[in-house]
N, C-alpha and C. Protein backbone atom coordinates (compact mmCIF):
# COMPACT_ATOMS: atom_id res chain seq x y z
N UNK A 1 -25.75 33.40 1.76
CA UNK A 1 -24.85 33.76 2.83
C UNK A 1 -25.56 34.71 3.80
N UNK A 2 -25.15 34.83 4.98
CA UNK A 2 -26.33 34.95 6.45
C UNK A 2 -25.17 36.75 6.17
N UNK A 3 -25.80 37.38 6.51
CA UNK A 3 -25.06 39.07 6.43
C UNK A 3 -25.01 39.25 7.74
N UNK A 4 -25.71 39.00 8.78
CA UNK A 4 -25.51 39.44 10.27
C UNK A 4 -25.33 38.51 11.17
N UNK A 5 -24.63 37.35 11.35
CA UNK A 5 -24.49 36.33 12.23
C UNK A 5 -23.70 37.24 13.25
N UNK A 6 -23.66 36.63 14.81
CA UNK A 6 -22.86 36.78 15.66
C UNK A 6 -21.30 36.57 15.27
N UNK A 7 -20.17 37.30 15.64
CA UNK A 7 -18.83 37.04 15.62
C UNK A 7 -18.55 36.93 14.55
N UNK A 8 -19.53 38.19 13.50
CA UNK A 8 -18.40 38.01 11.71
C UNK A 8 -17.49 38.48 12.20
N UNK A 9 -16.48 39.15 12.70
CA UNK A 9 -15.34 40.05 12.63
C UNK A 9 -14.14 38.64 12.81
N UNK A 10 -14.99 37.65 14.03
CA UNK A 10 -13.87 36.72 14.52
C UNK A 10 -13.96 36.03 13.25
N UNK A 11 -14.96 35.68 12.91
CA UNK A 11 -14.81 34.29 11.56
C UNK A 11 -14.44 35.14 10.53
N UNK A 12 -13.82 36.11 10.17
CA UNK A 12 -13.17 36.65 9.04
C UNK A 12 -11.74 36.85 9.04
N UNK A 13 -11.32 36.77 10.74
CA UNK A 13 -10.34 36.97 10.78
C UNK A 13 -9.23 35.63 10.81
N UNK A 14 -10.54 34.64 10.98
CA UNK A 14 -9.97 33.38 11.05
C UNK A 14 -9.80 32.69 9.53
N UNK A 15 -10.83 33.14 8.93
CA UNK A 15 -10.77 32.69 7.67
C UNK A 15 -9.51 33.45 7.00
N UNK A 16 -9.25 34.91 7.15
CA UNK A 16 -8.51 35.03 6.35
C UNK A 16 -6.97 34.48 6.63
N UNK A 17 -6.55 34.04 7.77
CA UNK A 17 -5.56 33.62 8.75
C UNK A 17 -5.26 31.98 8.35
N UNK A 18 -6.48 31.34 7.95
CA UNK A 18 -6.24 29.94 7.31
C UNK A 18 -5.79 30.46 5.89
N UNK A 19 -6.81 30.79 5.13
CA UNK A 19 -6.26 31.21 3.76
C UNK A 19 -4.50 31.67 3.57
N UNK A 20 -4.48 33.07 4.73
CA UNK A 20 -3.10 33.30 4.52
C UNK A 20 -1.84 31.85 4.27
N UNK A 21 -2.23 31.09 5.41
CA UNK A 21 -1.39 29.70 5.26
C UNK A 21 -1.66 29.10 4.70
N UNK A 22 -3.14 28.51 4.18
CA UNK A 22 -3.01 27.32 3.19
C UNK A 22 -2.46 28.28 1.56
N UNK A 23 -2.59 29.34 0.58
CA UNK A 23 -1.71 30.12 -0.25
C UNK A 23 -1.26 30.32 -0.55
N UNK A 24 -1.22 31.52 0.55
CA UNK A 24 -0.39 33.14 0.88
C UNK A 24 -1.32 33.98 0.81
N UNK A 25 -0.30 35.36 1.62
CA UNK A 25 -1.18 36.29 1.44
C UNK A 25 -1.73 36.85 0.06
N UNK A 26 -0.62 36.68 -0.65
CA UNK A 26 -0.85 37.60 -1.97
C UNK A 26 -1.86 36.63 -2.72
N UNK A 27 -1.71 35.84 -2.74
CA UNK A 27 -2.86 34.66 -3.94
C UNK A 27 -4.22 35.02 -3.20
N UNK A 28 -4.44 35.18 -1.86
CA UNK A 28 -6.02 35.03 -1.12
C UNK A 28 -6.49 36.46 -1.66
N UNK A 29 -8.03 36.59 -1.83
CA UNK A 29 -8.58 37.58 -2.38
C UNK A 29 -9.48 37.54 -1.32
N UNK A 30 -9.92 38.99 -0.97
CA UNK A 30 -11.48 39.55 -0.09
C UNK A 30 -12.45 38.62 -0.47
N UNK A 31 -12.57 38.30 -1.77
CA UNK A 31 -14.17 37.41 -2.20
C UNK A 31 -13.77 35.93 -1.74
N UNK A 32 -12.51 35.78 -1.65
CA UNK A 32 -12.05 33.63 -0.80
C UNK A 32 -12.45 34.03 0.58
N UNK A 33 -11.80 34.88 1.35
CA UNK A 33 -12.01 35.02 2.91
C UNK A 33 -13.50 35.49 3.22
N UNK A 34 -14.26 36.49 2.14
CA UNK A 34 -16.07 36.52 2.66
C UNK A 34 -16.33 34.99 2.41
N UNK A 35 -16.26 34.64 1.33
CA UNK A 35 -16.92 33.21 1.17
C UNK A 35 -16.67 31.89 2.66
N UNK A 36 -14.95 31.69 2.07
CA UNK A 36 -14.93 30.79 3.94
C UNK A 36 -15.63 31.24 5.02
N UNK A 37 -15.54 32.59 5.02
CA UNK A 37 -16.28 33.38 6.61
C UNK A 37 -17.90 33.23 6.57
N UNK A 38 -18.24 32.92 5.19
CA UNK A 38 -20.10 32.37 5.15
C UNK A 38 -20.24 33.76 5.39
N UNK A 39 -19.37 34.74 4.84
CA UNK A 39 -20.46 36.42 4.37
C UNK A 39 -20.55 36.77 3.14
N UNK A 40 -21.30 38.02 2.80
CA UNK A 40 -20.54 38.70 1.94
C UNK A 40 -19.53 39.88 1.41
N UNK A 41 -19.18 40.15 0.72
CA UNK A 41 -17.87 41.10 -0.17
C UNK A 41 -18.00 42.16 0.82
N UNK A 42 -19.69 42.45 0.61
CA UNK A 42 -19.88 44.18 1.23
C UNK A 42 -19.47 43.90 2.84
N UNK A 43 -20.13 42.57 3.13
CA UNK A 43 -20.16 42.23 4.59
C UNK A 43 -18.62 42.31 4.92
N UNK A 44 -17.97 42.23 4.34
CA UNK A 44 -16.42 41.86 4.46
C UNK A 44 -15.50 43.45 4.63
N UNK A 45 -16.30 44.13 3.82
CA UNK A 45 -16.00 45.86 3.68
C UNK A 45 -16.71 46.60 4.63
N UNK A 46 -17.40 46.27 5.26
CA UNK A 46 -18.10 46.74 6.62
C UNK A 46 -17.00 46.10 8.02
N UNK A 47 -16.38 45.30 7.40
CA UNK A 47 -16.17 45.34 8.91
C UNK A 47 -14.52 45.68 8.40
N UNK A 48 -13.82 45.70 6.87
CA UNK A 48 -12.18 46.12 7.41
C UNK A 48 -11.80 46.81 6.07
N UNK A 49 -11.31 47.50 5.55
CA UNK A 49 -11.25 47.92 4.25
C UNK A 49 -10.39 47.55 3.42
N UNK A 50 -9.53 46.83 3.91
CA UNK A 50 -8.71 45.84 2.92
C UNK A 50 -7.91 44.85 3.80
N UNK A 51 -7.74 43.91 2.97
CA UNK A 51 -7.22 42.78 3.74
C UNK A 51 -6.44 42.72 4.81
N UNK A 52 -5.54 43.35 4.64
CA UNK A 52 -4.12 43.94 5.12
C UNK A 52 -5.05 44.38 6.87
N UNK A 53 -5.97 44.96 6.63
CA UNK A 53 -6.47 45.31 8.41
C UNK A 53 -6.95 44.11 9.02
N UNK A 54 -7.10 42.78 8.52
CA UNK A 54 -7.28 41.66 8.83
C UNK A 54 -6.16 41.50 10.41
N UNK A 55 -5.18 41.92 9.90
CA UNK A 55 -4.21 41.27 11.22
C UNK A 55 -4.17 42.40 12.20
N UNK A 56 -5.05 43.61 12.13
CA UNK A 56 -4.76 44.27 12.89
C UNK A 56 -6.34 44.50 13.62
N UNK A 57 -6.89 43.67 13.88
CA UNK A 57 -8.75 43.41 14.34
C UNK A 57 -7.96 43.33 15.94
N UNK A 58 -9.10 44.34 16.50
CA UNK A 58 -8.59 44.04 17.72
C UNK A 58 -7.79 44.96 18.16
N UNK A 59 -6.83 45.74 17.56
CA UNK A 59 -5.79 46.85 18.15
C UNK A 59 -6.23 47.96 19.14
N UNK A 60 -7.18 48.49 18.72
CA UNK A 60 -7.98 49.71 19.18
C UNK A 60 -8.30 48.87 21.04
N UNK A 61 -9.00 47.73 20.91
CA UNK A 61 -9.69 47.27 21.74
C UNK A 61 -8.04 46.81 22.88
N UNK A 62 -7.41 46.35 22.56
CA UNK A 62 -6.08 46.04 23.21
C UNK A 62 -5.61 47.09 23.59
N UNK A 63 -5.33 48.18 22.70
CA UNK A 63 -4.72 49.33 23.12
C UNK A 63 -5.08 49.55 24.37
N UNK A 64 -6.48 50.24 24.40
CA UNK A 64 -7.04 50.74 24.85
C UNK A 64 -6.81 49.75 26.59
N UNK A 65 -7.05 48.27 26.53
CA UNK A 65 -6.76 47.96 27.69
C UNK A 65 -5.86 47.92 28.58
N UNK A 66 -4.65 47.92 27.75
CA UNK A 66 -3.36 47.92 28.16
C UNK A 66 -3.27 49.45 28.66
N UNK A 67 -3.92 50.31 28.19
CA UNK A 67 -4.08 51.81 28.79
C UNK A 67 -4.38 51.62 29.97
N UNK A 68 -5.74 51.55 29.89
CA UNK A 68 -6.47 51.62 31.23
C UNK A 68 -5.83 50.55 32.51
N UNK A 69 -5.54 49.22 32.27
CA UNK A 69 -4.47 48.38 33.01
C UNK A 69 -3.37 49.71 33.79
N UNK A 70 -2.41 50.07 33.19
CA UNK A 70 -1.75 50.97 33.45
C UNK A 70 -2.26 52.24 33.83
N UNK A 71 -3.07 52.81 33.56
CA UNK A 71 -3.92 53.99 34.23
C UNK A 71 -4.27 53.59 36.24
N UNK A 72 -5.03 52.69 36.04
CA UNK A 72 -5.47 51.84 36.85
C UNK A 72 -4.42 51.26 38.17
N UNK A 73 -2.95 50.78 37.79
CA UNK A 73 -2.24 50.60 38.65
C UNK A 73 -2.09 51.54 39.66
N UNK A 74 -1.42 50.84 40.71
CA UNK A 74 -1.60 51.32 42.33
C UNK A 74 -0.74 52.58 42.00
N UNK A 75 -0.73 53.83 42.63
CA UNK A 75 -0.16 54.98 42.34
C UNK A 75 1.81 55.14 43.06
N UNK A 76 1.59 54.09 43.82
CA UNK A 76 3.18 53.95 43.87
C UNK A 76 3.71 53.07 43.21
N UNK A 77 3.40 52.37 42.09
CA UNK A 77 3.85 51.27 41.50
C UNK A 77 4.84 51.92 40.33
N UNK A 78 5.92 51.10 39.98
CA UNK A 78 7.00 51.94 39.36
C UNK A 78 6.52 51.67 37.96
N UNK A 79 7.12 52.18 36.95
CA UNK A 79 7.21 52.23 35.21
C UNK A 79 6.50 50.58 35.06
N UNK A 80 7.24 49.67 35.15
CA UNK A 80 7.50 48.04 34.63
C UNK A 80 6.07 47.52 35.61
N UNK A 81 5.83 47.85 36.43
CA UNK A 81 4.59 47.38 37.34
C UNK A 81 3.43 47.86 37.02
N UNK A 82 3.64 49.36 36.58
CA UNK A 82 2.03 49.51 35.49
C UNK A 82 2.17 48.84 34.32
N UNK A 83 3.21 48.59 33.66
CA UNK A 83 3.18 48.28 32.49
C UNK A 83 2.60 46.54 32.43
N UNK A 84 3.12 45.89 33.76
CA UNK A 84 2.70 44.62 34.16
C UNK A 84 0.72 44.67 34.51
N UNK A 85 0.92 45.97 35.08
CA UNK A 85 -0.99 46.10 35.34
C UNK A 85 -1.58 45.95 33.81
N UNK A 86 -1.09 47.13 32.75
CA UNK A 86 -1.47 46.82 32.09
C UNK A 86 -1.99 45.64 30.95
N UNK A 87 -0.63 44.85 31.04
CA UNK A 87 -0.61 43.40 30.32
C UNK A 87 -1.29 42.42 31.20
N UNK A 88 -1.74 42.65 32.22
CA UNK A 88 -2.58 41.68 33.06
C UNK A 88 -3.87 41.71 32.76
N UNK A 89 -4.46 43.29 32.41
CA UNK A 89 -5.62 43.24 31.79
C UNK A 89 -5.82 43.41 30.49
N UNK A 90 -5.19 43.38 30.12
CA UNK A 90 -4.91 43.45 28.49
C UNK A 90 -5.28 41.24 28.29
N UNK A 91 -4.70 40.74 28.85
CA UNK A 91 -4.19 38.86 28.93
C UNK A 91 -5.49 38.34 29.31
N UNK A 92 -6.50 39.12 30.04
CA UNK A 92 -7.60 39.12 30.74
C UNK A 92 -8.80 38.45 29.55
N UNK A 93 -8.18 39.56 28.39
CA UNK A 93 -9.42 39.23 27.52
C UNK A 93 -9.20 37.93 26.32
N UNK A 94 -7.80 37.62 26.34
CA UNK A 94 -7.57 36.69 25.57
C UNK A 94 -8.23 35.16 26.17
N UNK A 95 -9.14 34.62 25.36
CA UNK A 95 -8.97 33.03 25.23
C UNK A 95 -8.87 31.52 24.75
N UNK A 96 -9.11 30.83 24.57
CA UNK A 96 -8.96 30.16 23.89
C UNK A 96 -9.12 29.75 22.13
N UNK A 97 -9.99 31.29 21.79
CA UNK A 97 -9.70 31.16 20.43
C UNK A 97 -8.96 32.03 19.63
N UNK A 98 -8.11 32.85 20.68
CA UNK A 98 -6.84 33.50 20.38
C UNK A 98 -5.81 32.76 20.23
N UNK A 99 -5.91 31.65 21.72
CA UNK A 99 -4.61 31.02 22.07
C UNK A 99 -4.25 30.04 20.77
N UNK A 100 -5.57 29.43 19.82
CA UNK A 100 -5.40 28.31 18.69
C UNK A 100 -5.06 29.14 17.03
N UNK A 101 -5.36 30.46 17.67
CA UNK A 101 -5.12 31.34 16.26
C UNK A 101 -3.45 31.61 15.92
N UNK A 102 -2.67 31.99 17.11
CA UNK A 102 -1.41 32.29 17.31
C UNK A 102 -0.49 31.57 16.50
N UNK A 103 -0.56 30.26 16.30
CA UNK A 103 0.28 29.43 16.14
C UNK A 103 0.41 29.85 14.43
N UNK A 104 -1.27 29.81 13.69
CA UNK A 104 -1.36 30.45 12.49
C UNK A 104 -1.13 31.68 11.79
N UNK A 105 -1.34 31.98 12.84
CA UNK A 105 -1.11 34.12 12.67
C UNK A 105 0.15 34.09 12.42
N UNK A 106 0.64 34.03 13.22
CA UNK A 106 2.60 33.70 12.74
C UNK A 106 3.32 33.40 11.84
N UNK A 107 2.61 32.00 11.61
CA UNK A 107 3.10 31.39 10.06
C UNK A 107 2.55 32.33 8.84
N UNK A 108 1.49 33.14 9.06
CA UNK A 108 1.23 33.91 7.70
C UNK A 108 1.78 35.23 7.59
N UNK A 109 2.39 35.52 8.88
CA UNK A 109 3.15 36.55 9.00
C UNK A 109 4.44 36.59 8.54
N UNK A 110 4.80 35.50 9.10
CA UNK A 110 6.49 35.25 8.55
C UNK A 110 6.17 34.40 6.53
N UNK A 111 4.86 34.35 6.31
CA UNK A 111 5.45 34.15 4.91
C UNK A 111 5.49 35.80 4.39
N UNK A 112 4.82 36.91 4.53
CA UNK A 112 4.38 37.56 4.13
C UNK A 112 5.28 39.18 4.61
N UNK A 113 5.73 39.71 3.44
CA UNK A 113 6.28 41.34 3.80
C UNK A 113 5.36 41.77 4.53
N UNK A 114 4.28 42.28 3.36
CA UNK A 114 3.13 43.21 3.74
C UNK A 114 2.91 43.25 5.08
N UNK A 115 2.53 41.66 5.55
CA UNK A 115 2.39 41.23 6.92
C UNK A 115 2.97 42.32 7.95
N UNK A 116 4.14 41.29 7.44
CA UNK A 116 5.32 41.68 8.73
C UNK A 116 5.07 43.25 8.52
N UNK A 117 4.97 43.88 7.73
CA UNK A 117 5.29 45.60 7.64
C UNK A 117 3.98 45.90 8.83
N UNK A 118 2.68 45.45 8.61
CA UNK A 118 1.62 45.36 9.27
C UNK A 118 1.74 45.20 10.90
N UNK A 119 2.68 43.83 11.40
CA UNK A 119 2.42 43.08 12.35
C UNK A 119 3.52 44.69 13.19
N UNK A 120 4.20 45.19 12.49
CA UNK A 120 5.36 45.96 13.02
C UNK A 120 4.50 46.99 13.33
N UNK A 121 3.90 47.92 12.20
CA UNK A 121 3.11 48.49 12.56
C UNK A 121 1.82 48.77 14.15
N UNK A 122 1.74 47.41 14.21
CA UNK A 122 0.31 47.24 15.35
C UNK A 122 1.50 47.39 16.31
N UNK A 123 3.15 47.37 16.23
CA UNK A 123 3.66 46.70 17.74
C UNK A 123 3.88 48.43 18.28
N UNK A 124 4.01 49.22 17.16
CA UNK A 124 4.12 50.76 17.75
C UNK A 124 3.03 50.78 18.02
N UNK A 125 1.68 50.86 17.60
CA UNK A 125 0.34 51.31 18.47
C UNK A 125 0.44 51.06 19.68
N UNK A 126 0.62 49.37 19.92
CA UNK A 126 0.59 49.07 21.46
C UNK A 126 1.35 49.97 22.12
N UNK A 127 2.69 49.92 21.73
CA UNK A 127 4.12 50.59 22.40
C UNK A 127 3.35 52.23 22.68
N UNK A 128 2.54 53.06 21.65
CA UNK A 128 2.61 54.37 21.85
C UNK A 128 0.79 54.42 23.06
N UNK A 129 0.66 53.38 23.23
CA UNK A 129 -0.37 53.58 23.71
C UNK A 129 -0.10 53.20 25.24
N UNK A 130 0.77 52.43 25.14
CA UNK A 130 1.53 52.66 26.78
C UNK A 130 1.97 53.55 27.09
N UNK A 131 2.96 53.76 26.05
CA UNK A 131 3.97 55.03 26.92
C UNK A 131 2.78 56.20 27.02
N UNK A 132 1.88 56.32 25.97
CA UNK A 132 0.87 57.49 26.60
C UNK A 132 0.37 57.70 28.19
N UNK A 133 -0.05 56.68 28.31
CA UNK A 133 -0.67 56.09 29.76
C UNK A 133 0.27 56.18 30.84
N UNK A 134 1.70 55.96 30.63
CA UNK A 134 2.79 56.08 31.64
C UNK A 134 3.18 57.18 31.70
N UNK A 135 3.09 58.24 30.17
CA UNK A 135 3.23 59.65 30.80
C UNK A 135 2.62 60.18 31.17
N UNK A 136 1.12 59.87 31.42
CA UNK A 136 -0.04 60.56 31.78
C UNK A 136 0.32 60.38 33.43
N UNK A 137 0.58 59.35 34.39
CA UNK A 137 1.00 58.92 35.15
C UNK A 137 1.93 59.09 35.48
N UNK A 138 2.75 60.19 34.95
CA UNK A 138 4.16 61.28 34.95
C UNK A 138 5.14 60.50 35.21
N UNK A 139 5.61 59.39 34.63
CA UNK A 139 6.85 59.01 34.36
C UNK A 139 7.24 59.33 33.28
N UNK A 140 8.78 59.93 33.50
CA UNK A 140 9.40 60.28 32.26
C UNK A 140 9.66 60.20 31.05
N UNK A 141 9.70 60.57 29.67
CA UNK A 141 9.35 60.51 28.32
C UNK A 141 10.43 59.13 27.93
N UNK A 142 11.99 59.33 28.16
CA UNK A 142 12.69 57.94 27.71
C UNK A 142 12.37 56.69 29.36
N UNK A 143 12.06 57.04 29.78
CA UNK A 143 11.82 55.89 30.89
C UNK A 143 10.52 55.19 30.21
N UNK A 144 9.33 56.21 30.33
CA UNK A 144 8.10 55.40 29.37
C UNK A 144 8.20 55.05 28.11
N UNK A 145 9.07 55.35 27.39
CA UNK A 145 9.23 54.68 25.92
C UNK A 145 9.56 53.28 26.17
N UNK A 146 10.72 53.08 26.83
CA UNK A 146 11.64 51.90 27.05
C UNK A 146 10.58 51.06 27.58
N UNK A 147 9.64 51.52 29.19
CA UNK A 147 9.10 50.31 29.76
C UNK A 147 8.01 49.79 28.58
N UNK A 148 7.45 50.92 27.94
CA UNK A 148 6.36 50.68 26.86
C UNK A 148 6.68 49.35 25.63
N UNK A 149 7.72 49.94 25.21
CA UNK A 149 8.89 48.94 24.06
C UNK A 149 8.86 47.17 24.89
N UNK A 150 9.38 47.56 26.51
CA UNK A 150 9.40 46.02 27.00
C UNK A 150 8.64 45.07 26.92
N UNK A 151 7.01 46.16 27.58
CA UNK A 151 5.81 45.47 27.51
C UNK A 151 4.98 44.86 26.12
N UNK A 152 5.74 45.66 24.91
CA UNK A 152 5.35 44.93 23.56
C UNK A 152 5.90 43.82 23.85
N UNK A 153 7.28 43.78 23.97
CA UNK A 153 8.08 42.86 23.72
C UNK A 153 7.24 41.24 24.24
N UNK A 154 7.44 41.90 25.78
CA UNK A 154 6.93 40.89 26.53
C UNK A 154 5.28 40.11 26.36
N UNK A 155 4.78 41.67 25.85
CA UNK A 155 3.66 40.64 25.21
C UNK A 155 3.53 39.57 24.34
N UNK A 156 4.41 39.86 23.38
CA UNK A 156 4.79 38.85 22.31
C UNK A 156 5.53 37.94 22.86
N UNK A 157 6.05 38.08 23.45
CA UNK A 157 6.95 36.66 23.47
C UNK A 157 5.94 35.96 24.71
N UNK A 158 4.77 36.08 25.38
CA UNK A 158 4.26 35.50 26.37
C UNK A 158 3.11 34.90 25.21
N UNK A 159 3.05 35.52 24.68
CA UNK A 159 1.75 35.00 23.65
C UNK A 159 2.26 34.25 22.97
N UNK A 160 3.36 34.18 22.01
CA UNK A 160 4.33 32.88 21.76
C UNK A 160 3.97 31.83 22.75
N UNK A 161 4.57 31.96 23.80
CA UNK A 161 4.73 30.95 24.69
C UNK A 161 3.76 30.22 25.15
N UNK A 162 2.52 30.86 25.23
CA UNK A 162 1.42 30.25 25.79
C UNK A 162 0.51 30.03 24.65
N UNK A 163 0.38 30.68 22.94
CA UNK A 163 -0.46 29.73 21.73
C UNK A 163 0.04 28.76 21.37
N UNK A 164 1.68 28.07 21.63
CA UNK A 164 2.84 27.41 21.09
C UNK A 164 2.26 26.42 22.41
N UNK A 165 2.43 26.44 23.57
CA UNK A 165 2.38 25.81 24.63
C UNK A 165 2.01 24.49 25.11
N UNK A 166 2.30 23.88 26.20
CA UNK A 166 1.09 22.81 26.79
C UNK A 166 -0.55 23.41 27.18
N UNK A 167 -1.20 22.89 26.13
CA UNK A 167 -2.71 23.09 26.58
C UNK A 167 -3.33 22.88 27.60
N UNK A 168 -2.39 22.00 28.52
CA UNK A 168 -3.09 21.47 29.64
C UNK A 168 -2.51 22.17 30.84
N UNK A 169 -1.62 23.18 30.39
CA UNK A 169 -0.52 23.67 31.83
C UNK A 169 -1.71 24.17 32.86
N UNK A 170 -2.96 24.67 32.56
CA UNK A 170 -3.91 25.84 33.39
C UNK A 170 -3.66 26.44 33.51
N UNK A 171 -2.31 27.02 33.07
CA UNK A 171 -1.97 28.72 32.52
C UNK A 171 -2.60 29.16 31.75
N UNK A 172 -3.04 30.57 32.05
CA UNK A 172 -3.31 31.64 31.20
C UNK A 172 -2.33 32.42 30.22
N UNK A 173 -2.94 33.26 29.90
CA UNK A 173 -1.97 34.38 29.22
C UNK A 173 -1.01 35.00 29.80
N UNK A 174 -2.01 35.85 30.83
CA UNK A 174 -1.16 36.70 32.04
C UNK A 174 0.19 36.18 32.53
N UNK A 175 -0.10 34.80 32.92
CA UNK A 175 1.28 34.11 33.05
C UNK A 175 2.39 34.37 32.81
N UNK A 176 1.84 33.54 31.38
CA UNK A 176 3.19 34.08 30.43
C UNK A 176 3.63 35.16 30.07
N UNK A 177 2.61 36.31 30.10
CA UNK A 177 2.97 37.82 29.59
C UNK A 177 4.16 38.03 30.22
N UNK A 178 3.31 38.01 31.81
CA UNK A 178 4.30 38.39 32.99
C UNK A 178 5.44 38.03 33.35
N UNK A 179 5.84 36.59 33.31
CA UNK A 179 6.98 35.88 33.49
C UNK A 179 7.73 36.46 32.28
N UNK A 180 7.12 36.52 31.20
CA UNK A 180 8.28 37.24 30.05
C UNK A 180 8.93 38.42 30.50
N UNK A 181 7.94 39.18 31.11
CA UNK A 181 8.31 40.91 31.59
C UNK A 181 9.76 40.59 32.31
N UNK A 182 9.30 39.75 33.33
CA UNK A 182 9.98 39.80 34.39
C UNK A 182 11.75 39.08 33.87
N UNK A 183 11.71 38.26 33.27
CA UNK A 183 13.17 37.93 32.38
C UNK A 183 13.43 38.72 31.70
N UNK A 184 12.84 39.90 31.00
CA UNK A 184 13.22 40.94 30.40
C UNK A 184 13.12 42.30 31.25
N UNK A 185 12.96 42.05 32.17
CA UNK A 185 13.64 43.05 33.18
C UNK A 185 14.86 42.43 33.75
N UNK A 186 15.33 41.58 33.75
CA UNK A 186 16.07 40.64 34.42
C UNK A 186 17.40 40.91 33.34
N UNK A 187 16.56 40.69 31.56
CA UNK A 187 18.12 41.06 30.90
C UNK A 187 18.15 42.52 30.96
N UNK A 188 17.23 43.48 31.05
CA UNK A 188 17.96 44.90 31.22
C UNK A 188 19.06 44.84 31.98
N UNK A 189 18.89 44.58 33.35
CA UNK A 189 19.88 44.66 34.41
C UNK A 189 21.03 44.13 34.01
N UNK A 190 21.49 43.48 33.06
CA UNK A 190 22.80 42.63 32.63
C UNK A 190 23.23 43.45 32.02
N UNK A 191 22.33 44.60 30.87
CA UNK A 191 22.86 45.54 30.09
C UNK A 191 24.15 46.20 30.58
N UNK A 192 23.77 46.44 31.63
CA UNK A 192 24.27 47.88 32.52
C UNK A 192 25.92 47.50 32.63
């Protein structure tokens, strides 16, 4: 087994993401997912420390964009419009071997507690890593929670929409992120 190929992190995360579905989570072991991934054990412990951080590869690096997206927006742009800057460059980096992972990621999520306890987990990082960025940008503490909360939302359900999707639409991510935002700004206003 090759210890330093290009893109172990992606082929581990893919391997463990098939395993989760062809299984479960609980039956797949670190030594099934190094082996499919063509590494090894240690190679496998270098890059996550237990399985369970498998679904969360990538957070730090998202966070962080969806920050700067929102940092970055035009300085009169309201709460929901940085939060849209942000998910625009955040959608930027997704492609096509995100968009074929989605459909699987899901299914091993919804078999799996741990998962889901996990997948919940990553949705506050995103969420607290916006609203950081929106209060830094001095919008208010429950105004930036809420737009922060939307833009999870909307992330997810645009990423639904577009790994689930027509492959051939020539839509991106952003698309869909955005069009989600924007219907979920659309049901706030009904709240009221």
């Amino acid at each position: 087994m090759a210890r330093w190929q290009p893109e172990t992190t992606q082929r581990l995360v893919i391997a463990a993401v098939d395993l989760f579905t062809e299984q479960g989570y609980d039956a797949t072991t670190v030594a099934q997912i190094a082996e499919r991934a063509g590494v090894t054990k240690s190679t496998f412990f270098r890059h996550f420390s237990d399985k369970r951080e498998l679904l969360v590869a990538g957070q730090e690096t998202l966070s962080r964009l969806l920050a700067e997206g929102i940092a970055e927006a035009p300085a009169g742009a309201g709460p929901l419009e940085a939060v849209a800057a942000g998910l625009e460059r955040a959608s930027a980096t997704m492609g096509p071997a995100n968009r074929e992972l989605g459909p699987r990621l899901r299914a091993a999520i919804a078999a799996s507690t741990e998962l889901q306890e996990r997948d919940a987990l990553k949705s506050v990082g995103l969420a607290a890593a916006m609203t950081a960025a929106l209060l830094a940008r001095g919008v208010p503490d429950p105004t930036a929670e809420l737009a922060a909360e939307l833009g999870v939302l909307a992330f997810k359900r645009g990423y639904a929409q577009w790994s689930e999707g027509d492959r051939d639409d020539g839509r991106g991510l952003a698309h869909h992120v955005l069009a989600a935002l924007r219907e979920l700004r659309t049901a706030t206003a009904a709240l009221g």
